[in-house]
PDB file of N, CA and C in Angstrom:
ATOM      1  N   UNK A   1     191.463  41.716-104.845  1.00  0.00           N
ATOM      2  CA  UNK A   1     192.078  40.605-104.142  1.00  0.00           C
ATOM      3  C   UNK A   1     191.177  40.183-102.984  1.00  0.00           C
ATOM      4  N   UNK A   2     191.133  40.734-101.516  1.00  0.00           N
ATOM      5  CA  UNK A   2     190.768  40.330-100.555  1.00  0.00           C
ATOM      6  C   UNK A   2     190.489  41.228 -99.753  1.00  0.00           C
ATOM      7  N   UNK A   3     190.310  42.512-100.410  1.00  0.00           N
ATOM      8  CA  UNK A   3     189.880  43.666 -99.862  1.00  0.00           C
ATOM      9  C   UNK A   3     190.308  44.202 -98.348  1.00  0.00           C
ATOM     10  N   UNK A   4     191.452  43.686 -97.640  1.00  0.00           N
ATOM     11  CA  UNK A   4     192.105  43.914 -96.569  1.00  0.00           C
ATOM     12  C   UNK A   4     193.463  44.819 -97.393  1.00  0.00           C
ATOM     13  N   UNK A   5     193.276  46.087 -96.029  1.00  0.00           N
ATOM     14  CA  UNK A   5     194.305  46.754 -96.467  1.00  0.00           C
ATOM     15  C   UNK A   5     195.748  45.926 -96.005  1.00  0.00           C
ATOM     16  N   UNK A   6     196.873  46.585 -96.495  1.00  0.00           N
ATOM     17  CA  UNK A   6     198.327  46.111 -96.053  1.00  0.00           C
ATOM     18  C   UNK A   6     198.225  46.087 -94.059  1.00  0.00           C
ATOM     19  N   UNK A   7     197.407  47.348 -93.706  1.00  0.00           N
ATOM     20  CA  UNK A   7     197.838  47.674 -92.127  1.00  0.00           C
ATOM     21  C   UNK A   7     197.086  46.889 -91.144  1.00  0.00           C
ATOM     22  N   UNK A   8     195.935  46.244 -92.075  1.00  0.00           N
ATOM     23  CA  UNK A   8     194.438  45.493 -91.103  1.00  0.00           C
ATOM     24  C   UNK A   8     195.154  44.176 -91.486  1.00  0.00           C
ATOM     25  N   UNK A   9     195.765  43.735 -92.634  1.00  0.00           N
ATOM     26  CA  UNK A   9     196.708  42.499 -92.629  1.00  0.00           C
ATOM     27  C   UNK A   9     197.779  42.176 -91.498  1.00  0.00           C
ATOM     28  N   UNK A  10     198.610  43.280 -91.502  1.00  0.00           N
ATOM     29  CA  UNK A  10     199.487  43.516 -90.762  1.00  0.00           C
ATOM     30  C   UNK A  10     198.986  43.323 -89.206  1.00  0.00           C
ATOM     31  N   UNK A  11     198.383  43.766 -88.524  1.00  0.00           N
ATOM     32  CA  UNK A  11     197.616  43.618 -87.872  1.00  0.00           C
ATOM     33  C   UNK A  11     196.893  42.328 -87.087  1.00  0.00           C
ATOM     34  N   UNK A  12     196.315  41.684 -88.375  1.00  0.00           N
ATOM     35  CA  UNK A  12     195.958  40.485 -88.443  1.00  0.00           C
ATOM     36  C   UNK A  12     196.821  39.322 -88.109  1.00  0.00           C
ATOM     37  N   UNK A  13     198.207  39.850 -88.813  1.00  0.00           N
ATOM     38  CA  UNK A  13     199.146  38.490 -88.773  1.00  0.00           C
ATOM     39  C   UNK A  13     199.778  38.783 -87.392  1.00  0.00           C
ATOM     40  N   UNK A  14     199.781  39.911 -86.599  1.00  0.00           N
ATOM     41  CA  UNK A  14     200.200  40.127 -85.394  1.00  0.00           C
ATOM     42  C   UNK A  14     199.209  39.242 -84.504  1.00  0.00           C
ATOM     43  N   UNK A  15     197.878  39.833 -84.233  1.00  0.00           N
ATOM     44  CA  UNK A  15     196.819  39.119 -83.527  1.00  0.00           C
ATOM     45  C   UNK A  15     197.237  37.452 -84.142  1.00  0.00           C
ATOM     46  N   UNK A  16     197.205  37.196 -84.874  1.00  0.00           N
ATOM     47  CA  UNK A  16     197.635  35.768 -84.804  1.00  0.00           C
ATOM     48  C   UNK A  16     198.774  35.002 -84.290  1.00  0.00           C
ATOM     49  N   UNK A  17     199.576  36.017 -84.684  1.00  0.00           N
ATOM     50  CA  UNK A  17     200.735  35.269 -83.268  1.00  0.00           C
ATOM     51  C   UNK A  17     200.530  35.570 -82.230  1.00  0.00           C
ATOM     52  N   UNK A  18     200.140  36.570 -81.600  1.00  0.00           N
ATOM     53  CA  UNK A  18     199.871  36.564 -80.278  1.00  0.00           C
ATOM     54  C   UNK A  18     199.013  35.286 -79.679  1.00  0.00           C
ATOM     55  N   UNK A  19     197.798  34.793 -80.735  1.00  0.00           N
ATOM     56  CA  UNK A  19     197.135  34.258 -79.971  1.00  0.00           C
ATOM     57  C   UNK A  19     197.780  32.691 -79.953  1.00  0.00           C
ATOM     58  N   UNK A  20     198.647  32.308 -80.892  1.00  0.00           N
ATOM     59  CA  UNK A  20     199.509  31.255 -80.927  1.00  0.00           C
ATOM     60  C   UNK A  20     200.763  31.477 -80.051  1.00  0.00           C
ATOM     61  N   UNK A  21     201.293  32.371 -80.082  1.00  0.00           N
ATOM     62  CA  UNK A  21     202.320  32.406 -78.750  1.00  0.00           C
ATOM     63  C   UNK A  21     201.611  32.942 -77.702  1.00  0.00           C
ATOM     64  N   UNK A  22     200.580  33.127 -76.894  1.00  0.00           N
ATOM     65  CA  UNK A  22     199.945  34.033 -76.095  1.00  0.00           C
ATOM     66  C   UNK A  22     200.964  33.630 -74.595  1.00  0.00           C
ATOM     67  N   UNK A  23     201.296  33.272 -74.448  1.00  0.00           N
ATOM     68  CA  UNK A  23     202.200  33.154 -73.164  1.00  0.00           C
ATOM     69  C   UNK A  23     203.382  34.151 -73.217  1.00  0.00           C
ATOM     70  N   UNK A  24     204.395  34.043 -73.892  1.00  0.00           N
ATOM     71  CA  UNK A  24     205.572  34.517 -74.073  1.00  0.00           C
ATOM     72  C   UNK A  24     205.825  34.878 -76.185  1.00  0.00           C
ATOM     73  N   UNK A  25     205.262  35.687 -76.481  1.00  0.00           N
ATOM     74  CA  UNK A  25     205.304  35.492 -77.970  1.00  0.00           C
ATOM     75  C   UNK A  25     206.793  35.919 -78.718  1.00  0.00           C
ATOM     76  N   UNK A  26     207.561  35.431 -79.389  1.00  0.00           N
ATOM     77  CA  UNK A  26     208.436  35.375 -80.147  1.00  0.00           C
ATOM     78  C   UNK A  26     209.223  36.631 -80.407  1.00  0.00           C
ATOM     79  N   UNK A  27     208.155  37.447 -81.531  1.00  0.00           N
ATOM     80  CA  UNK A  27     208.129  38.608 -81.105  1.00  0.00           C
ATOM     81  C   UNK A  27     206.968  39.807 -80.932  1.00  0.00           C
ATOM     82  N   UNK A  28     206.679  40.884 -81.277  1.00  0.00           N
ATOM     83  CA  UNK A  28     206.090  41.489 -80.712  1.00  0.00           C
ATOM     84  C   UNK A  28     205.853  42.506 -82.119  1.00  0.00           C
ATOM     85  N   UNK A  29     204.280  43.021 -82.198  1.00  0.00           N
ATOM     86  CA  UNK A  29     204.022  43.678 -83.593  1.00  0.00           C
ATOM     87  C   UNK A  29     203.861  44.881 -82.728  1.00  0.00           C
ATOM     88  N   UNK A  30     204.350  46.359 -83.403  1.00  0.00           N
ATOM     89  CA  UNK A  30     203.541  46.928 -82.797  1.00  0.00           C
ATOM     90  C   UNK A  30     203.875  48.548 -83.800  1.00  0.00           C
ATOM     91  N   UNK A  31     202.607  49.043 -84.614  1.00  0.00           N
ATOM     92  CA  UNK A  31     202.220  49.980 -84.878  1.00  0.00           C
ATOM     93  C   UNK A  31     202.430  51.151 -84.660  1.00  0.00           C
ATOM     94  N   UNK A  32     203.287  51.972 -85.424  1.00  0.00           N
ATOM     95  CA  UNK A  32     203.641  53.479 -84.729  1.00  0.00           C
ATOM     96  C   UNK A  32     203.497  54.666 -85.791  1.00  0.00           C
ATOM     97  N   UNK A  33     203.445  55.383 -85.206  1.00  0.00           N
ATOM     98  CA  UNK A  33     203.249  56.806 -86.212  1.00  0.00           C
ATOM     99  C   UNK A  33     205.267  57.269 -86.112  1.00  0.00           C
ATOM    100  N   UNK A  34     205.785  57.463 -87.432  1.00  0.00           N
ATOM    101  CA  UNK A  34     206.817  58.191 -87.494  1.00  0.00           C
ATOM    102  C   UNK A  34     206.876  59.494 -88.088  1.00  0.00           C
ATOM    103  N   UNK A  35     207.746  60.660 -87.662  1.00  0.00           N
ATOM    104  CA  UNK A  35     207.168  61.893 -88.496  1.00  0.00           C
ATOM    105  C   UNK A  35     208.161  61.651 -89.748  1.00  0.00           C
ATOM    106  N   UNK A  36     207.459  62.538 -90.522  1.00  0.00           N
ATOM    107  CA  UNK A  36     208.226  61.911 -92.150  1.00  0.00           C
ATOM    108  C   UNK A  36     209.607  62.638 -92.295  1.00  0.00           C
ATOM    109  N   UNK A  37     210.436  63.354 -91.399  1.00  0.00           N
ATOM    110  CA  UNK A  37     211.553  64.078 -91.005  1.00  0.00           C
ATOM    111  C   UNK A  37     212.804  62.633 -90.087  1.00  0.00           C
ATOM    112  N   UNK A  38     211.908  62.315 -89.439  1.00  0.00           N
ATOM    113  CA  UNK A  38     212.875  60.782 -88.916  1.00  0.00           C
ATOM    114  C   UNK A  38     212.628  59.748 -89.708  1.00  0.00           C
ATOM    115  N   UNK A  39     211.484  59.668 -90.484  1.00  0.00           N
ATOM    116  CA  UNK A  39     211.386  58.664 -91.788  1.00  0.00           C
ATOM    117  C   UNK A  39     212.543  58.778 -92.118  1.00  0.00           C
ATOM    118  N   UNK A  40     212.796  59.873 -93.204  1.00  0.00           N
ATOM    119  CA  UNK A  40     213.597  60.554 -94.140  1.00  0.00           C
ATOM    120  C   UNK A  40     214.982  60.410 -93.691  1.00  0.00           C
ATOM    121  N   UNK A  41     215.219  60.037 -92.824  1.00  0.00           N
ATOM    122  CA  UNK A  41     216.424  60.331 -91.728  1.00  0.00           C
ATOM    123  C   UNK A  41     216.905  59.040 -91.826  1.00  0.00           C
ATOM    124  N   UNK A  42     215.919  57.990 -91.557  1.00  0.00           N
ATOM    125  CA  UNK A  42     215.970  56.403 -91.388  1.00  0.00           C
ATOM    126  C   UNK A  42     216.234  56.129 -92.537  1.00  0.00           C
ATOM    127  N   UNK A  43     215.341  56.438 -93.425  1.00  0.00           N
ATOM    128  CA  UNK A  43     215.762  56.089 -95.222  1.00  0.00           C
ATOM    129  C   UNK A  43     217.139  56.198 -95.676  1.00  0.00           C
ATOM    130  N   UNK A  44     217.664  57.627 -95.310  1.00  0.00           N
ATOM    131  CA  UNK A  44     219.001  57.622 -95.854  1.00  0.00           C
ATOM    132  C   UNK A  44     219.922  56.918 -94.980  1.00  0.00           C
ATOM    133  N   UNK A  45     219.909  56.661 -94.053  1.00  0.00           N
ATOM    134  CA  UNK A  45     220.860  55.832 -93.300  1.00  0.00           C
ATOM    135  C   UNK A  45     220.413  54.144 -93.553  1.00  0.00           C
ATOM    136  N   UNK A  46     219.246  53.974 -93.721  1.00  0.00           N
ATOM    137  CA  UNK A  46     219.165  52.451 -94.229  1.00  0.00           C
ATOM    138  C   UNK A  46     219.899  52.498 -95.874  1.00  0.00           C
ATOM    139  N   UNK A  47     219.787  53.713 -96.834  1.00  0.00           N
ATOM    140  CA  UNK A  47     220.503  53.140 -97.994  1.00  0.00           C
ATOM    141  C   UNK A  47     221.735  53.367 -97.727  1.00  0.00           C
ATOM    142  N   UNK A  48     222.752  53.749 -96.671  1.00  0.00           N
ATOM    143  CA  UNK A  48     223.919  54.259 -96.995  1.00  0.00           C
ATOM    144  C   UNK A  48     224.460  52.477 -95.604  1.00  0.00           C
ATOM    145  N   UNK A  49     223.763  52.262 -95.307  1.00  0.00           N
ATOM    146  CA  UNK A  49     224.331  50.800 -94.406  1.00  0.00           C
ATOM    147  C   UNK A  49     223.372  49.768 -95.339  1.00  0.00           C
ATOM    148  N   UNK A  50     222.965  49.674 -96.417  1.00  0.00           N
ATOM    149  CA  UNK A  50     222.257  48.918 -96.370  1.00  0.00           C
ATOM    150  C   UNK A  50     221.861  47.505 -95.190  1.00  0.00           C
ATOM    151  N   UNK A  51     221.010  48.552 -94.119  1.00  0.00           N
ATOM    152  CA  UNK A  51     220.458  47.832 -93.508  1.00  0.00           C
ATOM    153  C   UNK A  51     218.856  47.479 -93.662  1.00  0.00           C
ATOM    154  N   UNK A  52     217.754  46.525 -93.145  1.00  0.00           N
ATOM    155  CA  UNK A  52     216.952  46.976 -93.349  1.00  0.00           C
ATOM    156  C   UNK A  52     215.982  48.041 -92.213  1.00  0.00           C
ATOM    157  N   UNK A  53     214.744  48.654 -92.898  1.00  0.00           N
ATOM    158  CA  UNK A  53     214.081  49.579 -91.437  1.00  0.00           C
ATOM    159  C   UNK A  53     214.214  48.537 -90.283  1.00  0.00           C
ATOM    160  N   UNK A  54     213.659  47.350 -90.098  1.00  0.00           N
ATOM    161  CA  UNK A  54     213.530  46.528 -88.840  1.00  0.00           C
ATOM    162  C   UNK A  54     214.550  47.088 -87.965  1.00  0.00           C
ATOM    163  N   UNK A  55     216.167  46.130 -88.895  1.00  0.00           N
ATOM    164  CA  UNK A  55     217.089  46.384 -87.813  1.00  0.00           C
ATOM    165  C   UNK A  55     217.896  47.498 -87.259  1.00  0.00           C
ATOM    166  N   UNK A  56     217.199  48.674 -88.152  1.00  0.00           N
ATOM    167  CA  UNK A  56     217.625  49.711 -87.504  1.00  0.00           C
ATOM    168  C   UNK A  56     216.397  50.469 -86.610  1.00  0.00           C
ATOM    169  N   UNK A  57     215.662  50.208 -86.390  1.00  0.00           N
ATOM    170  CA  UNK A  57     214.393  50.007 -85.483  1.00  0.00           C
ATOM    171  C   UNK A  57     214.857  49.517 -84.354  1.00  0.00           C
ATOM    172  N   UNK A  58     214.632  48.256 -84.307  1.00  0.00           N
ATOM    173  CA  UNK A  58     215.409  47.157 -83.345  1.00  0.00           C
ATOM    174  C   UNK A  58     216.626  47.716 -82.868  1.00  0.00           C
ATOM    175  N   UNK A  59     218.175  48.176 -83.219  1.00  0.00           N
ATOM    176  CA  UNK A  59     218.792  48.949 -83.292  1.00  0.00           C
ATOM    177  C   UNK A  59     218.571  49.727 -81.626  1.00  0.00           C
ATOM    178  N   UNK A  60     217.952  51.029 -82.678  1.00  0.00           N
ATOM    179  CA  UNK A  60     217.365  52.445 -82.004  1.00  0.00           C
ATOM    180  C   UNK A  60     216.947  51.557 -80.571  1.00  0.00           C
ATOM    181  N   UNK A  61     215.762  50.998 -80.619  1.00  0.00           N
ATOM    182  CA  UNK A  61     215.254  50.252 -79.194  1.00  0.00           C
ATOM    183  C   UNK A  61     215.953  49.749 -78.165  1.00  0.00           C
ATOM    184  N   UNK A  62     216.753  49.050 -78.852  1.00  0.00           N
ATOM    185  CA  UNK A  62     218.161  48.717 -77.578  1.00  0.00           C
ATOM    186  C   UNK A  62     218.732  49.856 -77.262  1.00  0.00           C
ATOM    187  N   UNK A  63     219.223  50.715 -77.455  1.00  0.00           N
ATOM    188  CA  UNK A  63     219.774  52.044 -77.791  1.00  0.00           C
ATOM    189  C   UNK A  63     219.396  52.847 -76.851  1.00  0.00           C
ATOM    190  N   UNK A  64     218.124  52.844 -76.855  1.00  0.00           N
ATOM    191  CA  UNK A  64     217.321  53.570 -75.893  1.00  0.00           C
ATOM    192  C   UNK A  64     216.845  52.993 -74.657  1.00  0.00           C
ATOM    193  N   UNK A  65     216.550  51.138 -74.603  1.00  0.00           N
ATOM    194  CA  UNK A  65     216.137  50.625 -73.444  1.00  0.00           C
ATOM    195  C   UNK A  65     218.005  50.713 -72.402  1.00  0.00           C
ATOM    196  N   UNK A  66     219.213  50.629 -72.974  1.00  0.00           N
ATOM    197  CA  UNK A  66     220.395  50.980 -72.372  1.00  0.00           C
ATOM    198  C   UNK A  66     220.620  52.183 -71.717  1.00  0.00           C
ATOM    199  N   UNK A  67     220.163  53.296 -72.810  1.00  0.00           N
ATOM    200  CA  UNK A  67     220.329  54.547 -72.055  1.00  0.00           C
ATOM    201  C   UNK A  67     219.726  54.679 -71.007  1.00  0.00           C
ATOM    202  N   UNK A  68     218.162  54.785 -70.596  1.00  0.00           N
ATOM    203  CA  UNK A  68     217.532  54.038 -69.718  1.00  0.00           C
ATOM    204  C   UNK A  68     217.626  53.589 -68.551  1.00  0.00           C
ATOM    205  N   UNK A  69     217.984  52.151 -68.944  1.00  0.00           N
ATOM    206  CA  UNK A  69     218.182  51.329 -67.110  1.00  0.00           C
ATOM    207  C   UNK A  69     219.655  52.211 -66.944  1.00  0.00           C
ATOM    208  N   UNK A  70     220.677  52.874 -67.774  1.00  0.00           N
ATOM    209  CA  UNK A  70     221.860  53.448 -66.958  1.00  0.00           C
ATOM    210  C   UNK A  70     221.383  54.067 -66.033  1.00  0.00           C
ATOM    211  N   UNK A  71     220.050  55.298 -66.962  1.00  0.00           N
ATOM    212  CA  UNK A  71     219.966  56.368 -65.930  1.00  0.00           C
ATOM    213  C   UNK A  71     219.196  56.044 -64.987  1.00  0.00           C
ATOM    214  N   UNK A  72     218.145  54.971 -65.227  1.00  0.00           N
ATOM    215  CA  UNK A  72     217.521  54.532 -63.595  1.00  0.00           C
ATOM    216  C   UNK A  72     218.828  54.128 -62.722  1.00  0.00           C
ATOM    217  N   UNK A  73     219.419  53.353 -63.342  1.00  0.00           N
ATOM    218  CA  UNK A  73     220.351  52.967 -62.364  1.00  0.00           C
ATOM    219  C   UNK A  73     221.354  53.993 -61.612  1.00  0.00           C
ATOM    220  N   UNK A  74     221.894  55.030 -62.292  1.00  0.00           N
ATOM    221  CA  UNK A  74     222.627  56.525 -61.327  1.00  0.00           C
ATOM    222  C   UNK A  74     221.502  57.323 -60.972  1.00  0.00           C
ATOM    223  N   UNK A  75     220.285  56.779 -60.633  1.00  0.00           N
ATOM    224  CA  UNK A  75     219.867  57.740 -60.153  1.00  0.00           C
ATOM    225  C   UNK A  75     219.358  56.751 -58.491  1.00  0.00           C
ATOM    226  N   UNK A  76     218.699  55.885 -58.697  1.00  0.00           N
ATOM    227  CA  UNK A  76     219.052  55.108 -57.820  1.00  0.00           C
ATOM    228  C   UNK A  76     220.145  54.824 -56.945  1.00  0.00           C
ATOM    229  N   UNK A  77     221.558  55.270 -57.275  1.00  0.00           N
ATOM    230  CA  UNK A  77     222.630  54.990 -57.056  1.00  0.00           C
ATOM    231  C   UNK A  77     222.988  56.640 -56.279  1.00  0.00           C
ATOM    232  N   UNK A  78     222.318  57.380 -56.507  1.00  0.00           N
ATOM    233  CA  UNK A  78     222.327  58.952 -56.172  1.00  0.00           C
ATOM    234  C   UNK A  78     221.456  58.654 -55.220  1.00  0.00           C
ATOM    235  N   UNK A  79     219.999  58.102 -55.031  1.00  0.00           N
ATOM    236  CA  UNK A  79     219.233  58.142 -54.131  1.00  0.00           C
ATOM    237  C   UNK A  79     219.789  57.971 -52.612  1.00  0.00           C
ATOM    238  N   UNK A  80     220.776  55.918 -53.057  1.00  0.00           N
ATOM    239  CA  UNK A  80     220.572  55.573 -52.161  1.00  0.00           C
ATOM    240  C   UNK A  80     221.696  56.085 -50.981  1.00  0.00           C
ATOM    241  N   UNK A  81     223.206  57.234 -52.314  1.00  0.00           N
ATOM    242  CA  UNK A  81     223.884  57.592 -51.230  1.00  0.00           C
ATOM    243  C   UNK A  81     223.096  58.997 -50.743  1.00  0.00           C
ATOM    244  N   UNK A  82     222.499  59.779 -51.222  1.00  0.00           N
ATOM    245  CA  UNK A  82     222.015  60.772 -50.549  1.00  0.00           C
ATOM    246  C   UNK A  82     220.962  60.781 -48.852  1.00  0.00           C
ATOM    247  N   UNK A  83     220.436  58.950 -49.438  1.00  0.00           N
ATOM    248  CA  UNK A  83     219.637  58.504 -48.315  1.00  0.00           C
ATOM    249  C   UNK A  83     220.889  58.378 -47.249  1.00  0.00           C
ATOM    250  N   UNK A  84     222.151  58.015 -47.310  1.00  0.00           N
ATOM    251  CA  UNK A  84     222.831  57.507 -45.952  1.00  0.00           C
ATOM    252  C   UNK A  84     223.271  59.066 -45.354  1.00  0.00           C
ATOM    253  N   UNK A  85     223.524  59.830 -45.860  1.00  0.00           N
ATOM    254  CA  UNK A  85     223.603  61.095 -45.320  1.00  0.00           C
ATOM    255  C   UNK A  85     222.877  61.600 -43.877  1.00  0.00           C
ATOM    256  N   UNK A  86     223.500  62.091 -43.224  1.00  0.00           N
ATOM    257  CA  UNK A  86     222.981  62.593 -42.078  1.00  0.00           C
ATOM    258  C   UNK A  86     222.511  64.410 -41.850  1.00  0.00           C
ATOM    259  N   UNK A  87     221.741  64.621 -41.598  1.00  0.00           N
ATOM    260  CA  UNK A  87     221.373  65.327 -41.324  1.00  0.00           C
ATOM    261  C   UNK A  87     221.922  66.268 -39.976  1.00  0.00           C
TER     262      UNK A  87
END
């Protein structure tokens, strides 16, 4: 065919939106290593919701950017009463 693998494609079509959205891009490509134990994990829960990997990707990410700002936020919230404390 065109002698580009699936991942240097993949890749490719990312760098191209970036450089067409380069301000604020749409969305966002980005390459990860999964171990084949949370693969395996993802697989059976994508056939038993038939969802696809994306949106349970996407999913997980919110999931985790929530858990997150909570705990910045009680901890911040711990800071700032421990700061009014007197000594």
């Amino acid at each position: 065919m065109h002698g580009l693998s699936n991942e240097m494609l993949d890749k490719l079509l990312c760098w191209i939106q970036w450089m067409t959205y380069h301000r604020t891009p749409l969305f966002y490509c980005y390459v990860s290593h999964i171990d084949p134990q949370t693969w395996n994990d993802l697989t059976t829960i994508k056939e038993y919701t038939n969802s696809s990997f994306n949106d349970l990707i996407k999913e997980g990410c919110r999931m985790v950017v929530r858990e997150k700002f909570e705990s910045i936020s009680q901890q911040k919230k711990r800071r700032n009463s421990m700061s009014s404390w007197s000594v």
